[in-house]
C-alpha atoms as a PDB file:
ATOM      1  CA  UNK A   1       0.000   0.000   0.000  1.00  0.00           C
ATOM      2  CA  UNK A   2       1.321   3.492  -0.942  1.00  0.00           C
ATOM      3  CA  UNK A   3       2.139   5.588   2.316  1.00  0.00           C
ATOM      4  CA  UNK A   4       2.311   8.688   0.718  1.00  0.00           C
ATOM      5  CA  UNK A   5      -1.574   9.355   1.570  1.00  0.00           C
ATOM      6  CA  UNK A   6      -1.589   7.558   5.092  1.00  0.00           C
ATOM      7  CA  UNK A   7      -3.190   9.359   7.264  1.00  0.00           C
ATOM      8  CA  UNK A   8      -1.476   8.275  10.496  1.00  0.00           C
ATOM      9  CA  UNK A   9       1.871   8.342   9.872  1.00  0.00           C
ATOM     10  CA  UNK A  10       3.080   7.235  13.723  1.00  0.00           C
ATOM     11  CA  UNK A  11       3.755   3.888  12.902  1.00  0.00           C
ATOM     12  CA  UNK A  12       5.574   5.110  10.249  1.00  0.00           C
ATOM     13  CA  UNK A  13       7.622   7.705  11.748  1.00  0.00           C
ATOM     14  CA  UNK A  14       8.543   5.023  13.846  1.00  0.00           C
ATOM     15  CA  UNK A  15      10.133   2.724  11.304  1.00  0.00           C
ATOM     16  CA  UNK A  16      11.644   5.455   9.820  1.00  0.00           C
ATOM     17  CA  UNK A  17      14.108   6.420  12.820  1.00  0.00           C
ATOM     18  CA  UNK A  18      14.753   2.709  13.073  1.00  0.00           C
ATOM     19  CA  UNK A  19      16.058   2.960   9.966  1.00  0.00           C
ATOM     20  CA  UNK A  20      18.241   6.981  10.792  1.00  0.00           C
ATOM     21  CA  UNK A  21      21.251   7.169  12.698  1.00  0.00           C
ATOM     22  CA  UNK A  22      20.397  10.557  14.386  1.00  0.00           C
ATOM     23  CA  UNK A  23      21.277  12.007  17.745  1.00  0.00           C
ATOM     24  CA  UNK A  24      17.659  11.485  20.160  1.00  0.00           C
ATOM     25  CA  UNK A  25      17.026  15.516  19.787  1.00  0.00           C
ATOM     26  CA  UNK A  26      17.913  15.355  16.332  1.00  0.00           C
ATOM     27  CA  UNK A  27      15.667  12.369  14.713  1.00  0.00           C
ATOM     28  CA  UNK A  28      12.229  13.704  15.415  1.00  0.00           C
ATOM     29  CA  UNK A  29      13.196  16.452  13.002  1.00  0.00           C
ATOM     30  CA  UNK A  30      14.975  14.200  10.678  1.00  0.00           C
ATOM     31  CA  UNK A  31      11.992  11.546  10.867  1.00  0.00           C
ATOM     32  CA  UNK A  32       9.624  14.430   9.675  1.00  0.00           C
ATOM     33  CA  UNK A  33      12.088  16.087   6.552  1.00  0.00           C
ATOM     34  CA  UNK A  34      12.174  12.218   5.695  1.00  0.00           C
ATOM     35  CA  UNK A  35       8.497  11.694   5.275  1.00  0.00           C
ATOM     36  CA  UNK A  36       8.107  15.089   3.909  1.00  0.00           C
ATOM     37  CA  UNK A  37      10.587  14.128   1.034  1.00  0.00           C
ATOM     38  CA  UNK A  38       8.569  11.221   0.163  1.00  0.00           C
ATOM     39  CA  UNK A  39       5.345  12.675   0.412  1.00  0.00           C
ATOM     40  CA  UNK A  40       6.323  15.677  -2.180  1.00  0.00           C
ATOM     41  CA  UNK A  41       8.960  14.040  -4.353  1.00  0.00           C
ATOM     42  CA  UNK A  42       7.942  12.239  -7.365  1.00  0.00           C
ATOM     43  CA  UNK A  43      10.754   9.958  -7.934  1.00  0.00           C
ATOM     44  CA  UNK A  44      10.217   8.020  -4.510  1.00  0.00           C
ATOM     45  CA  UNK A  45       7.437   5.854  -3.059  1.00  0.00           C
ATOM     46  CA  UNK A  46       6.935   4.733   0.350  1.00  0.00           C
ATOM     47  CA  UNK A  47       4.986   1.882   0.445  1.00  0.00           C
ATOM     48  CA  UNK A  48       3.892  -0.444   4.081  1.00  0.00           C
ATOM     49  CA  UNK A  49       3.175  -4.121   4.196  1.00  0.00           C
ATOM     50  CA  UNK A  50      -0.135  -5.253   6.774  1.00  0.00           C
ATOM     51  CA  UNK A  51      -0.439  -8.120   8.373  1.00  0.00           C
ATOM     52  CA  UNK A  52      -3.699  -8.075  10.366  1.00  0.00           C
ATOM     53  CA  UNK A  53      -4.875  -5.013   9.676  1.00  0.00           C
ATOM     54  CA  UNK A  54      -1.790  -3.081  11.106  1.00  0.00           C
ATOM     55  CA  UNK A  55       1.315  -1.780   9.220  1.00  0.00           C
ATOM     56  CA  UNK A  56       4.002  -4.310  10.013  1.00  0.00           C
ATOM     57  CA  UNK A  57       6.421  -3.003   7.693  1.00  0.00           C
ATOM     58  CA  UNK A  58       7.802  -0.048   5.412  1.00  0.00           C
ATOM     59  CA  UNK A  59       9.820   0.469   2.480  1.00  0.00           C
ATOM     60  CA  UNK A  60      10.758   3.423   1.200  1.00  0.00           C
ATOM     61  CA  UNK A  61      12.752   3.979  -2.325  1.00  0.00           C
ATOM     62  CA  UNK A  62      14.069   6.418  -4.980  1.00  0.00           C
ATOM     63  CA  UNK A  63      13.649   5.925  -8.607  1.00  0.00           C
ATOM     64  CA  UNK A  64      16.977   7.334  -9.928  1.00  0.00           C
ATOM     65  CA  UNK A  65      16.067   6.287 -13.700  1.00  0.00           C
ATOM     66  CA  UNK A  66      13.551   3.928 -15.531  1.00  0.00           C
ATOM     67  CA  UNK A  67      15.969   1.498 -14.820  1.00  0.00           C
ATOM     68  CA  UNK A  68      17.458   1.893 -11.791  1.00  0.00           C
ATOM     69  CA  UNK A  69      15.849   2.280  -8.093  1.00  0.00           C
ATOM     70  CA  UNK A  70      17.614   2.429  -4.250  1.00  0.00           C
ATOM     71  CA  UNK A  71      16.068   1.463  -1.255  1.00  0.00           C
ATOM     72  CA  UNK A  72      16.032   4.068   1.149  1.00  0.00           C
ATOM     73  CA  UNK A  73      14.584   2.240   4.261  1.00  0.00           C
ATOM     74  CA  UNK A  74      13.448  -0.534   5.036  1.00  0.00           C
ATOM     75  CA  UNK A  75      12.533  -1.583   8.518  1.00  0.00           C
ATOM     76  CA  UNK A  76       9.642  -3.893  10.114  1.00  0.00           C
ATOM     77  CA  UNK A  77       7.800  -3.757  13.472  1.00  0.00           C
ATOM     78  CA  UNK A  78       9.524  -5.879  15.847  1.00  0.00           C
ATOM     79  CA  UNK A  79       6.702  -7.908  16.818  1.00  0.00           C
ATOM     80  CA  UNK A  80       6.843  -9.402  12.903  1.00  0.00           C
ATOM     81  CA  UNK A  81      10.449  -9.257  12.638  1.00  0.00           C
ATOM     82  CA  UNK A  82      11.722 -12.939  11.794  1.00  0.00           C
ATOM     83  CA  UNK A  83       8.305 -13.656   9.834  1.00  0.00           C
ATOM     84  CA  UNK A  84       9.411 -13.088   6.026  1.00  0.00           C
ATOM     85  CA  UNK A  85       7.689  -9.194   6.274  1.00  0.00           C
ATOM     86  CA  UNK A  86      11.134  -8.015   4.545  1.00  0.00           C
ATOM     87  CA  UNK A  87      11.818 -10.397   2.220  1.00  0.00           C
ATOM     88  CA  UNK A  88       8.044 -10.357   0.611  1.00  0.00           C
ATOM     89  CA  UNK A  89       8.732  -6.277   0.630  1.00  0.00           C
ATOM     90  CA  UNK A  90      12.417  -6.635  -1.607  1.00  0.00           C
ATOM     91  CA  UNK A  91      10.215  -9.400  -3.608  1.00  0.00           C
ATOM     92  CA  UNK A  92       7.067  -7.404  -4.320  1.00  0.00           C
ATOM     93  CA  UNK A  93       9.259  -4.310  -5.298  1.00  0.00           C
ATOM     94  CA  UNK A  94      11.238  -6.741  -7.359  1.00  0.00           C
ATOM     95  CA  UNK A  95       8.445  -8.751  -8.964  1.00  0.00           C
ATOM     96  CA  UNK A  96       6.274  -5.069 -10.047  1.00  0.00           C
ATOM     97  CA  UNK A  97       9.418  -2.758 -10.762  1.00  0.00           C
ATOM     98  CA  UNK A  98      10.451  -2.662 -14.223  1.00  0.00           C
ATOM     99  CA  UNK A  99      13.837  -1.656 -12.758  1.00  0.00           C
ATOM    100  CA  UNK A 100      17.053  -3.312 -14.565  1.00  0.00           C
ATOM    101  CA  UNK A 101      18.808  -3.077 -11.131  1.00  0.00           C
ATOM    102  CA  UNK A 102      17.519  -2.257  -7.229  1.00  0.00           C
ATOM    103  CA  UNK A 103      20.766  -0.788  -4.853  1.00  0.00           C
ATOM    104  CA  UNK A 104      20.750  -0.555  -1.072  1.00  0.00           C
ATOM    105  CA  UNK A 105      23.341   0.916   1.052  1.00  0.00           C
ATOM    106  CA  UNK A 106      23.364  -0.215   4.402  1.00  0.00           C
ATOM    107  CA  UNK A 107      25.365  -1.194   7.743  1.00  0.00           C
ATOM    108  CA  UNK A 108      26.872  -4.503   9.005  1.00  0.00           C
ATOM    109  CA  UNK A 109      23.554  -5.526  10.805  1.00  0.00           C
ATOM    110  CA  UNK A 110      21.779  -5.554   7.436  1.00  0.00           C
ATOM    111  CA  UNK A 111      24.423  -7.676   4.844  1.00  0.00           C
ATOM    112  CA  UNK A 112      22.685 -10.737   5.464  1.00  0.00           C
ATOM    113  CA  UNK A 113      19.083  -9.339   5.142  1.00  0.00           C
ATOM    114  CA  UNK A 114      20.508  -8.382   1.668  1.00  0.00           C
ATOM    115  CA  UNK A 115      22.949 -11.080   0.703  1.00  0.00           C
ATOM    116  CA  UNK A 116      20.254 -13.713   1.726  1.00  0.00           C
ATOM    117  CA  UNK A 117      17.850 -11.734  -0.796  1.00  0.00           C
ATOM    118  CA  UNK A 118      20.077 -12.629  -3.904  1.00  0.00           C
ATOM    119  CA  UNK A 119      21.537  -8.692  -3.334  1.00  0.00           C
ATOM    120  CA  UNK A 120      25.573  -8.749  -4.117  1.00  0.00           C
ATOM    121  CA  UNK A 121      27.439  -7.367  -1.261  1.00  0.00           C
ATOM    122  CA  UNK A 122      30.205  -4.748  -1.400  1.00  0.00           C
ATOM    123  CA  UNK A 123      32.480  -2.752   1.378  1.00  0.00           C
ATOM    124  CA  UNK A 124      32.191   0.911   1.158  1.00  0.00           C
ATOM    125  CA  UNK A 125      34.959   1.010   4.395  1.00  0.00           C
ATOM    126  CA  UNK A 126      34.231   2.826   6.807  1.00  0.00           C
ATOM    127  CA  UNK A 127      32.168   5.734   5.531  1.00  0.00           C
ATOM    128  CA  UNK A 128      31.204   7.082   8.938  1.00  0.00           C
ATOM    129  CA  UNK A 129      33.657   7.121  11.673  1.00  0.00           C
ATOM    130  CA  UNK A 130      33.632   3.476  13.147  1.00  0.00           C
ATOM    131  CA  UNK A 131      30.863   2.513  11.045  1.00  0.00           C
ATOM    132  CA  UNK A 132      31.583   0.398   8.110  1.00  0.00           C
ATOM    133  CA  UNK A 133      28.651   1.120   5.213  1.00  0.00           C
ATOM    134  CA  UNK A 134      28.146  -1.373   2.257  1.00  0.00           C
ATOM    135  CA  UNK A 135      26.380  -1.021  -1.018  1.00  0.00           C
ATOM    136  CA  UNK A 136      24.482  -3.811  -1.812  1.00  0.00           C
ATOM    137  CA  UNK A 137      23.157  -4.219  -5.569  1.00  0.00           C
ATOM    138  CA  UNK A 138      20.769  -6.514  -7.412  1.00  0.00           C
ATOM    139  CA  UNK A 139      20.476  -7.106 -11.258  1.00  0.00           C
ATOM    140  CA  UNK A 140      17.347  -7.851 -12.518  1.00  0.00           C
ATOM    141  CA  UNK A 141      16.014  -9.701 -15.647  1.00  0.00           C
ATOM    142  CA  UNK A 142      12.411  -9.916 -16.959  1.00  0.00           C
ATOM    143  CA  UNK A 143      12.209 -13.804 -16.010  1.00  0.00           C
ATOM    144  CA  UNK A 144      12.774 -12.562 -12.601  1.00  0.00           C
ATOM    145  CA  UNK A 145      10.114 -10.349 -12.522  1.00  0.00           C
ATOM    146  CA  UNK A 146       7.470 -12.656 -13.976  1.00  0.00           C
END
């Protein structure tokens, strides 16, 4: 389901500053220029996954061409975490998209989220300092999207 006309975007905002490294008074204001920038840009769509009638998930992405998308967050409710919420988001986005290739970057805790979802895995070194980032990419093919 698009999020981008959600009307109560708490459980939202709340899976978005899993997803932000932010100091605590820094990320409500973060969370909120986040969800503003998906709301009024064009080129990204923030779409939630429900399981029982509550949003258990959200992923969030940027079309930078046709061809080519990144996943921006990604993050599940803990209550469903462990029950496939992620993986049916990456393969709904992969199955619909008419996107040649889908990119992530991301940190150490999310590789094998990634790596386990047919994404290729890549050291960007330590981008941050102590934090080692990685890009992770996937090339599609139409007989994967079918």
């Amino acid at each position: 389901m698009n999020l981008k006309d959600y009307k109560d975007y708490g459980d939202v905002k709340r899976l978005l500053a899993e997803c932000m490294w932010a100091a605590d008074e820094e990320l409500d204001e973060k969370v909120e220029q986040v969800l503003a920038g998906y709301i009024a840009n064009a080129c990204t769509e923030l779409l939630g996954c429900y399981e029982n009638g509550r949003l258990a998930g959200i992923i969030g992405f940027m079309r930078h061409s046709r061809k080519a998308a990144e996943i921006r967050h990604l993050a599940v409710q803990e209550q469903w975490r462990g029950k496939g919420i992620g993986r049916k988001m990456v393969e709904e986005l992969r199955r619909t998209a008419e996107y040649d290739t889908i990119t992530a970057e991301t940190d150490h805790d999310a590789v094998g989220f990634y790596r386990n979802n047919g994404f290729a895995v890549k050291s960007l070194g330590e981008k941050y300092p102590g934090v080692e980032r990685f890009i992770c990419s996937l090339s599609l093919n139409d007989a994967e999207r079918s």
